[in-house]
N, C-alpha and C. Protein backbone atom coordinates (compact mmCIF):
# COMPACT_ATOMS: atom_id res chain seq x y z
N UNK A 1 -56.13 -84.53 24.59
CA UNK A 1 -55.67 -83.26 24.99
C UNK A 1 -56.24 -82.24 24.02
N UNK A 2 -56.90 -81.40 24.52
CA UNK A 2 -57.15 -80.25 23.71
C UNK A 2 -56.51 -79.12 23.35
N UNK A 3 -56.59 -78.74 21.92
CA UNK A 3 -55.71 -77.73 21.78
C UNK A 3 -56.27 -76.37 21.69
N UNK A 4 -55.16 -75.36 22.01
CA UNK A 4 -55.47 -73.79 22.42
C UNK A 4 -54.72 -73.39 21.33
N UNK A 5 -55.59 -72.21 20.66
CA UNK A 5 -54.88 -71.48 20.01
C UNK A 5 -54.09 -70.38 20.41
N UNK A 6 -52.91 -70.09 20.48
CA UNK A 6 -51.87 -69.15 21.24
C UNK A 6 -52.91 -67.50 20.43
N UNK A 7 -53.49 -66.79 21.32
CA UNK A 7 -54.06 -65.35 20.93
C UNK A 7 -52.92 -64.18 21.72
N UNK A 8 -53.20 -63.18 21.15
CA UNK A 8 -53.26 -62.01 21.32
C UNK A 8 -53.86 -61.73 23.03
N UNK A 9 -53.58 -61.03 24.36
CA UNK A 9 -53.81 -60.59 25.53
C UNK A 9 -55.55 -59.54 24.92
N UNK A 10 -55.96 -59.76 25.94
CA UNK A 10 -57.35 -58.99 25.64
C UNK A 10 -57.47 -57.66 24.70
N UNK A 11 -56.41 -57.12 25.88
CA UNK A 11 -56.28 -55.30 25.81
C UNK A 11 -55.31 -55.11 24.41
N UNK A 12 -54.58 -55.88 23.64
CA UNK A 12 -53.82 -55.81 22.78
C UNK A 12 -52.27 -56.08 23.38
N UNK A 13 -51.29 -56.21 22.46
CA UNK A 13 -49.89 -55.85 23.44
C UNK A 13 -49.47 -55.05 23.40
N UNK A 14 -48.46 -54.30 24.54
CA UNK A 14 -47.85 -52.98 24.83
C UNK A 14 -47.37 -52.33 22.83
N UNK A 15 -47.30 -51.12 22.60
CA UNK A 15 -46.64 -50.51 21.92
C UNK A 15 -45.19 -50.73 21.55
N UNK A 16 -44.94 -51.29 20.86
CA UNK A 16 -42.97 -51.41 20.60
C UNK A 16 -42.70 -49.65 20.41
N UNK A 17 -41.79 -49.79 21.17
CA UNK A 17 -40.72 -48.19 21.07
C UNK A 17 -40.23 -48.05 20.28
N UNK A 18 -39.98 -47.82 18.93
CA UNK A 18 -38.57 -47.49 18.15
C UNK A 18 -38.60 -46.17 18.15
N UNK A 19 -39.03 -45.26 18.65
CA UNK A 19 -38.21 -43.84 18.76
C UNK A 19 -37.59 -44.06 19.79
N UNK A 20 -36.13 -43.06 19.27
CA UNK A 20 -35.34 -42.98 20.74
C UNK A 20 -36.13 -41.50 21.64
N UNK A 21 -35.69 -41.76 23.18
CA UNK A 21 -36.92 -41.03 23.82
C UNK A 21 -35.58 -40.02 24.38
N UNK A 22 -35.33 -39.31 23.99
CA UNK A 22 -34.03 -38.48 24.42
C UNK A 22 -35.11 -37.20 24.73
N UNK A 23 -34.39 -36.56 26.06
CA UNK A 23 -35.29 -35.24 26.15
C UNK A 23 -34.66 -34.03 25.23
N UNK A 24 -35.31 -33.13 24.89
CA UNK A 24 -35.10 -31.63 24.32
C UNK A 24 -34.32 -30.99 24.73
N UNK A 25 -32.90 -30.87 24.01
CA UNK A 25 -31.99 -29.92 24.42
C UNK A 25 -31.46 -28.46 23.59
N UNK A 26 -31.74 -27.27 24.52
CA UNK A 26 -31.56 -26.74 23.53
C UNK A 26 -32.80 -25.72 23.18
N UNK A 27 -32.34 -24.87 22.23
CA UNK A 27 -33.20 -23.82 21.57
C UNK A 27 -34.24 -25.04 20.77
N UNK A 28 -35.49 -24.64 20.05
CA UNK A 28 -35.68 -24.53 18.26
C UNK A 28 -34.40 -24.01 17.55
N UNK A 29 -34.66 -24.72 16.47
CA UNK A 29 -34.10 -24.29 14.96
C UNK A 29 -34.13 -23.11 14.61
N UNK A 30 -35.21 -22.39 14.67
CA UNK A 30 -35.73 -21.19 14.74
C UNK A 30 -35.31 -20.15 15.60
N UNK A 31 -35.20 -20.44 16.66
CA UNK A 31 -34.20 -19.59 17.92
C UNK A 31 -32.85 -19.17 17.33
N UNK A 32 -32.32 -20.44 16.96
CA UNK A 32 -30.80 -20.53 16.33
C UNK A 32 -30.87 -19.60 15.68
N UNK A 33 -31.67 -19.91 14.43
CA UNK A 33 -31.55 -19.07 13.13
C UNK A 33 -31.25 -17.60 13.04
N UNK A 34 -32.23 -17.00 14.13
CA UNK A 34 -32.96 -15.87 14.68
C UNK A 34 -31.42 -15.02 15.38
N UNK A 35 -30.97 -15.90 16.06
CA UNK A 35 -29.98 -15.42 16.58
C UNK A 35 -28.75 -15.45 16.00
N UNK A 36 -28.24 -16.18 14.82
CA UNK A 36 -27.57 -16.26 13.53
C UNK A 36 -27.75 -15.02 12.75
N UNK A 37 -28.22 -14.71 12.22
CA UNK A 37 -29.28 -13.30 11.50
C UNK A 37 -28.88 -12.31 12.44
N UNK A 38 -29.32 -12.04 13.51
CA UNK A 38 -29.24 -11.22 14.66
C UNK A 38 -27.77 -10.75 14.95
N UNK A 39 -27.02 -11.87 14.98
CA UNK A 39 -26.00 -11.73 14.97
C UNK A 39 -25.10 -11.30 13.53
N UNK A 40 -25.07 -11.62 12.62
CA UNK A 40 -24.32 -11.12 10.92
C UNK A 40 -25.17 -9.85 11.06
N UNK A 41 -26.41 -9.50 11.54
CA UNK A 41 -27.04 -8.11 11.03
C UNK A 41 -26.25 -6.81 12.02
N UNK A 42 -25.39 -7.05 13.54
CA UNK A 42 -24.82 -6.62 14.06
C UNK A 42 -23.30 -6.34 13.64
N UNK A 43 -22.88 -7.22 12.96
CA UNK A 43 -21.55 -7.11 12.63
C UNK A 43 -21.67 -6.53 11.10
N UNK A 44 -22.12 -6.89 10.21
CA UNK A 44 -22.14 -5.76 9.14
C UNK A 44 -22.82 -4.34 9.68
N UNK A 45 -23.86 -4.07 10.57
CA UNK A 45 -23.62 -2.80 10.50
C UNK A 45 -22.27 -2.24 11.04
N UNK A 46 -22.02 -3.13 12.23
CA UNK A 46 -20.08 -2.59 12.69
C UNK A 46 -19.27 -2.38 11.70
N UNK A 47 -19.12 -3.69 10.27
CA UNK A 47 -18.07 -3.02 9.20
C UNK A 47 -18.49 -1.78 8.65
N UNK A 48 -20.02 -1.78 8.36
CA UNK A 48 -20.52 -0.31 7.62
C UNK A 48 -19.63 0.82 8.40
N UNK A 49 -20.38 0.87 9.77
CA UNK A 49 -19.43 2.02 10.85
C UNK A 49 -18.02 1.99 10.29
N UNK A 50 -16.82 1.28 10.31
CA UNK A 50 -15.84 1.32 10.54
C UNK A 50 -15.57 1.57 9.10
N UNK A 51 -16.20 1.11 7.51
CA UNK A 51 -16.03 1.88 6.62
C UNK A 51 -15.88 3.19 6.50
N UNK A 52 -17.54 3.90 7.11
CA UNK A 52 -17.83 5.19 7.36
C UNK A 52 -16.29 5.92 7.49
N UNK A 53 -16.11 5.40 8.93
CA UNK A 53 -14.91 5.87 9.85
C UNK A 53 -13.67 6.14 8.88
N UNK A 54 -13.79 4.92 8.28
CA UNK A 54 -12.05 5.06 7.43
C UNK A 54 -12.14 6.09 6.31
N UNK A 55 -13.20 6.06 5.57
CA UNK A 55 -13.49 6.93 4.84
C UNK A 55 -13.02 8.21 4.72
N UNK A 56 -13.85 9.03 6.01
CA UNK A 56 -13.72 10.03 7.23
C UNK A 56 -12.29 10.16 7.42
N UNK A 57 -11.51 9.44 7.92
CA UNK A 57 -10.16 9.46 7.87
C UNK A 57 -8.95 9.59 7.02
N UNK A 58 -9.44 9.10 6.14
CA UNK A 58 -8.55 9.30 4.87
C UNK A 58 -8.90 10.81 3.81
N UNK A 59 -10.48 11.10 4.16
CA UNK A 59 -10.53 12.26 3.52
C UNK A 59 -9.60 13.36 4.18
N UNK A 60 -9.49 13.28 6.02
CA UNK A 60 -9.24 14.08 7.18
C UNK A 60 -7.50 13.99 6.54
N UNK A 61 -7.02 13.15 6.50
CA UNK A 61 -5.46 12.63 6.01
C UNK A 61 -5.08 13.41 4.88
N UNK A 62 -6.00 13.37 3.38
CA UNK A 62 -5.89 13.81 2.44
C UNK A 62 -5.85 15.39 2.33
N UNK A 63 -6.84 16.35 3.14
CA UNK A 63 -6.86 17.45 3.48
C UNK A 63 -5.79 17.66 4.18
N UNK A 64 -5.09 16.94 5.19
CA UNK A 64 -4.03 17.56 5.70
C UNK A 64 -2.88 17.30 5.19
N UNK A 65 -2.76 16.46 4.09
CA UNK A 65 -1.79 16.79 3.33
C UNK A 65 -1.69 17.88 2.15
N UNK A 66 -2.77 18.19 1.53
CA UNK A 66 -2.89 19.18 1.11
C UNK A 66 -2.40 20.23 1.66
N UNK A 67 -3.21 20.77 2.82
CA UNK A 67 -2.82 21.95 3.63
C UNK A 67 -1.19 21.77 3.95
N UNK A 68 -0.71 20.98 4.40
CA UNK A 68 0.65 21.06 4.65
C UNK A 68 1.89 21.10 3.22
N UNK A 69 1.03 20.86 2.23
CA UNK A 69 1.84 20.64 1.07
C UNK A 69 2.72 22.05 0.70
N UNK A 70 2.63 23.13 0.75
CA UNK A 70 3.59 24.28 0.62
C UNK A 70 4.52 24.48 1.94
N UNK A 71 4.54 23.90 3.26
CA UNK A 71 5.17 23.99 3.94
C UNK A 71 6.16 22.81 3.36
N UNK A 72 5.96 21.81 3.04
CA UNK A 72 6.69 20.59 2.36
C UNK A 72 7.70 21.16 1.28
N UNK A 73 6.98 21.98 0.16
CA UNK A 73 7.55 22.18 -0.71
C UNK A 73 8.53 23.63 -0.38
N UNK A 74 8.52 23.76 0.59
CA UNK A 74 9.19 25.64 1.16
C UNK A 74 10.69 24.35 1.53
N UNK A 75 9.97 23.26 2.51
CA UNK A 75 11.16 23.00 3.20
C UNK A 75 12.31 22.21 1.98
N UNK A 76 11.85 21.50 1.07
CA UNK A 76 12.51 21.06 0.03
C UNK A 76 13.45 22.10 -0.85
N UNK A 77 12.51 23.07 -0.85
CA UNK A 77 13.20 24.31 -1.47
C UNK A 77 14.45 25.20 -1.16
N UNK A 78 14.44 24.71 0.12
CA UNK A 78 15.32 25.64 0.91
C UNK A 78 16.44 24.33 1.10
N UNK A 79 16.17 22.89 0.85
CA UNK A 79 17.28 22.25 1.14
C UNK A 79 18.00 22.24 -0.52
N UNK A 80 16.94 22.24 -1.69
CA UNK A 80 18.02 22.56 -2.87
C UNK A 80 19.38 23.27 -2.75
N UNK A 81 18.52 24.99 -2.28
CA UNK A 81 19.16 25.78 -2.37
C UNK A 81 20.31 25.58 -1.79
N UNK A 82 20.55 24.97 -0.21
CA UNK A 82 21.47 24.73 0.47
C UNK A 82 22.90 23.44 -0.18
N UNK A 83 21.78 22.67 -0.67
CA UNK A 83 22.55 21.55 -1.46
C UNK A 83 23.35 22.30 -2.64
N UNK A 84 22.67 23.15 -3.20
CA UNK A 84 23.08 23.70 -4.59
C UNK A 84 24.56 24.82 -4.28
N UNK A 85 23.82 25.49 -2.99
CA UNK A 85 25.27 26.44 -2.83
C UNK A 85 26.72 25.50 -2.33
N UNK A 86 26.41 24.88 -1.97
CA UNK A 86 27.43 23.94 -1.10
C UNK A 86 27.89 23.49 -1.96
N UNK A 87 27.46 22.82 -3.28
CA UNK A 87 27.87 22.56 -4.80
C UNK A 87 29.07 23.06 -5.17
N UNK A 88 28.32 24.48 -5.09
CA UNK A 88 28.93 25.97 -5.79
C UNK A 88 30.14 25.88 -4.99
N UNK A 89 30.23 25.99 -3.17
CA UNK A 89 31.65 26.06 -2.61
C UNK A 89 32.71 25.09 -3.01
N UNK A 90 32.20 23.69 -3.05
CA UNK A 90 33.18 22.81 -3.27
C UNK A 90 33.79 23.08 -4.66
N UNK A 91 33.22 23.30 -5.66
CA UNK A 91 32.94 23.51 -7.06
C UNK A 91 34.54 24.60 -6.89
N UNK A 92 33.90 26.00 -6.68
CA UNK A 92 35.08 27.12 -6.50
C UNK A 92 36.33 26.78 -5.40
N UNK A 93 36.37 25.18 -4.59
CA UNK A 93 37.34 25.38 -3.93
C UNK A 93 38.37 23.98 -5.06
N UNK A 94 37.91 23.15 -5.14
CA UNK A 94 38.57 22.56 -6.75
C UNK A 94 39.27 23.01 -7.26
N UNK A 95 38.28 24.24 -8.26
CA UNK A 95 38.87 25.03 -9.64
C UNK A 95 39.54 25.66 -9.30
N UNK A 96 40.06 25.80 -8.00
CA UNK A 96 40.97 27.67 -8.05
C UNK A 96 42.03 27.79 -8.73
N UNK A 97 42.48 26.73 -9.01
CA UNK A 97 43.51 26.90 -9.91
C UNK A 97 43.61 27.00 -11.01
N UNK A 98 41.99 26.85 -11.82
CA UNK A 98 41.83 27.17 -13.14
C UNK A 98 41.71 28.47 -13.39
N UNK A 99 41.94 29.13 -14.43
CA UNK A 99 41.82 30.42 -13.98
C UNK A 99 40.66 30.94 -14.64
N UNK A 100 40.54 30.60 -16.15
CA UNK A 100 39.11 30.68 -16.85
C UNK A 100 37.86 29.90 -16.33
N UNK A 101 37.96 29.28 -15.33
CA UNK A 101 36.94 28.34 -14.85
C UNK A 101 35.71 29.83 -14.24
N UNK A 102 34.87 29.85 -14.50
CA UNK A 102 33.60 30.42 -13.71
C UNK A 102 32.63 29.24 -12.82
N UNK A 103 32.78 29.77 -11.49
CA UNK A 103 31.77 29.04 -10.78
C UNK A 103 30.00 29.67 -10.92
N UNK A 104 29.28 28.45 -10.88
CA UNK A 104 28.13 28.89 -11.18
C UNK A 104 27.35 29.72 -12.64
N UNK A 105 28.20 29.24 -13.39
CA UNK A 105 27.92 29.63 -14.69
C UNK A 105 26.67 28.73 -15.62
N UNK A 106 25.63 29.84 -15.85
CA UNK A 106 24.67 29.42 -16.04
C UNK A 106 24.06 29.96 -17.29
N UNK A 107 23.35 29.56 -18.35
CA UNK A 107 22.74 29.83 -19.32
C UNK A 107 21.38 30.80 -19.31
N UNK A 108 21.34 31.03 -18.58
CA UNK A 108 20.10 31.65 -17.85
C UNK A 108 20.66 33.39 -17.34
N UNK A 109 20.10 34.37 -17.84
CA UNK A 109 20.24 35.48 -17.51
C UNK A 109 19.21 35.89 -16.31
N UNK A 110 18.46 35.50 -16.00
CA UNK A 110 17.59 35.75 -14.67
C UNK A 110 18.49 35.87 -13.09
N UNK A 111 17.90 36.49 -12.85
CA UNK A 111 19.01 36.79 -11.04
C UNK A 111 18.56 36.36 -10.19
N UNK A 112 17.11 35.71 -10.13
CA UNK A 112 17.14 34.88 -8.58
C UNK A 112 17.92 33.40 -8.65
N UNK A 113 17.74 32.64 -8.22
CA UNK A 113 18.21 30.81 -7.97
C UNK A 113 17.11 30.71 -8.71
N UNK A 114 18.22 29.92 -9.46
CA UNK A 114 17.60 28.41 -10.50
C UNK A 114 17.79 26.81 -9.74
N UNK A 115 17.39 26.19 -9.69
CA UNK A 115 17.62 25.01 -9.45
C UNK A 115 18.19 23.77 -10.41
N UNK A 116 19.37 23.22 -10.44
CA UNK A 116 20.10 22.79 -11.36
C UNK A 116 18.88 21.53 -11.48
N UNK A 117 18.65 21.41 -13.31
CA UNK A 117 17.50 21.09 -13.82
C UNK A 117 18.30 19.63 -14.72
N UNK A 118 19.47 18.96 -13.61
CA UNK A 118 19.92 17.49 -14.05
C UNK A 118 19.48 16.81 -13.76
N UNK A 119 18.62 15.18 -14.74
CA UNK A 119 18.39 14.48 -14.47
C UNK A 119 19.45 13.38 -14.66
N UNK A 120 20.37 12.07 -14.03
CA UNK A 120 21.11 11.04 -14.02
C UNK A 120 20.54 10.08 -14.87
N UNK A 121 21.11 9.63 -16.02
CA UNK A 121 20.03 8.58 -16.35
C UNK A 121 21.49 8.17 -17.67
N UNK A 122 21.05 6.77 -18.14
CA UNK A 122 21.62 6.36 -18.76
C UNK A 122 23.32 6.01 -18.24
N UNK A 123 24.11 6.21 -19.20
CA UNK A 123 25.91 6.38 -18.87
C UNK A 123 26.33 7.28 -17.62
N UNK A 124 25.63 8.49 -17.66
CA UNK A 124 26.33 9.06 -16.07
C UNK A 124 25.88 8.37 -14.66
N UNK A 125 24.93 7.30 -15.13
CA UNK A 125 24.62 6.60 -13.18
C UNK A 125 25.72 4.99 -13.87
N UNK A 126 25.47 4.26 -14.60
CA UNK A 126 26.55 3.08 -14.73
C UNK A 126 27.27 3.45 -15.70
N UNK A 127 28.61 2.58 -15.70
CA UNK A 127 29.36 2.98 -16.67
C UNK A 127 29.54 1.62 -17.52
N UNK A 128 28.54 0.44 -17.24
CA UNK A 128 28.34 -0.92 -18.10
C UNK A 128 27.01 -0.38 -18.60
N UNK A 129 26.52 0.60 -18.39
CA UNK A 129 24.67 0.35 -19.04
C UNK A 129 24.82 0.33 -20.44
N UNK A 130 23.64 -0.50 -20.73
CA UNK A 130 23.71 -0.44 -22.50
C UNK A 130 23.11 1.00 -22.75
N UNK A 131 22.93 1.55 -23.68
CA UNK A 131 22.48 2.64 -23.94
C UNK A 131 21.71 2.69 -25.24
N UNK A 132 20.71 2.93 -25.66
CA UNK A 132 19.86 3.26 -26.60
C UNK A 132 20.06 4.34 -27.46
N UNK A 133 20.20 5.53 -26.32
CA UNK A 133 20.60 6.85 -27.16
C UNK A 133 21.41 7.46 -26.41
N UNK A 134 23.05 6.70 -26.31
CA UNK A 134 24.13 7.54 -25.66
C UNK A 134 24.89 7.67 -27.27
N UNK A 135 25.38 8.65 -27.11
CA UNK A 135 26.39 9.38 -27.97
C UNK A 135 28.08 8.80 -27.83
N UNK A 136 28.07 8.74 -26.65
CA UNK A 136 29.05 7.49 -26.50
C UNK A 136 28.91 6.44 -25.11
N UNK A 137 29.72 5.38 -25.96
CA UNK A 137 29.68 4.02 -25.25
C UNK A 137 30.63 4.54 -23.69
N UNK A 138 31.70 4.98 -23.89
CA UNK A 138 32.72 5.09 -22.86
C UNK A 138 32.60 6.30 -22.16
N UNK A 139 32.40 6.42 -21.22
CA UNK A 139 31.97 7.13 -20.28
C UNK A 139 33.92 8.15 -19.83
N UNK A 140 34.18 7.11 -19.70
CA UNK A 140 35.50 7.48 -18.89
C UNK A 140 36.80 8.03 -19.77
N UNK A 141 36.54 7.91 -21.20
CA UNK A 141 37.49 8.19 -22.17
C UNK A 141 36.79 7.95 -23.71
N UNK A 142 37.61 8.61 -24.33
CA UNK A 142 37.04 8.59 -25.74
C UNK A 142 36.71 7.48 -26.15
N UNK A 143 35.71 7.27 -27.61
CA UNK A 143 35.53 6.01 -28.03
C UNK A 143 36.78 5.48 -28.56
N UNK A 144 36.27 3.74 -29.01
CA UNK A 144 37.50 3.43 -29.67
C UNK A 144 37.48 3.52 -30.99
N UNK A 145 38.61 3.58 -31.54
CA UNK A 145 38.19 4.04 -33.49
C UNK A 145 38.36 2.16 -33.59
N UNK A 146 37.27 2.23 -34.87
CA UNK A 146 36.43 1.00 -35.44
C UNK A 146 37.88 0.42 -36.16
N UNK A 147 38.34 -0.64 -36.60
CA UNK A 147 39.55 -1.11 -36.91
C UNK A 147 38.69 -1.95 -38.60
């Protein structure tokens, strides 16, 4: 019996596949990118705009508070005054029975309205506050003598 050596087909053998053969879906990388870019370069100029805008707005805000600021301060002024006389009535309907009592007695020789120039602080808003620089501890009655 004669022997054959097992060869190779004339033409060679077919190509082995190891790529997978999937078709193209889709943009390039490049498309993406393009349109990534395209897109962040649209929306920061929108925040720029809407900076602009607020900007614009707050200056527009700031000016009109300005401008309105003496109508503010007329209307405050006129509620002192109202607060202050109303003071004064309750004040003279109290004392009437004092007889040296003067309502509205003021240190001030000037004749228009003053505006009572009290600030609350320390012992006259609590009557537990510690105090730093009260003159006295007891609000409601004399101190106590030291034993």
């Amino acid at each position: 019996m004669a022997h054959f050596q097992d060869l190779p087909p004339v033409g060679g053998y077919e190509r082995i596949q190891w790529k997978r053969n999937l078709p193209a879906r889709g943009f390039r990388p490049l498309v993406y990118l393009g349109i990534l870019i395209g897109m962040t370069g649209y929306g920061f100029a929108k925040i720029a705009q809407g900076n602009r805008e607020n900007v614009e707005l707050s200056r527009e805000k700031a000016w009109a508070r300005l401008h309105i600021l003496p109508l503010l301060q007329a209307e405050q002024d006129r509620d002192v005054v109202r607060r202050t006389m109303s003071y004064y009535d309750r004040e003279a309907e109290i004392m009437k029975d004092v007889p040296w009592w003067e309502v509205k007695n003021t240190l001030s020789d000037k004749k228009e309205f003053q505006p009572p120039h009290t600030v609350l602080v320390g012992k006259q808003l609590d009557k537990d506050a510690f105090l730093w620089n009260g003159n006295s501890k007891n609000r409601w009655g004399p101190d106590e003598e030291k034993k």
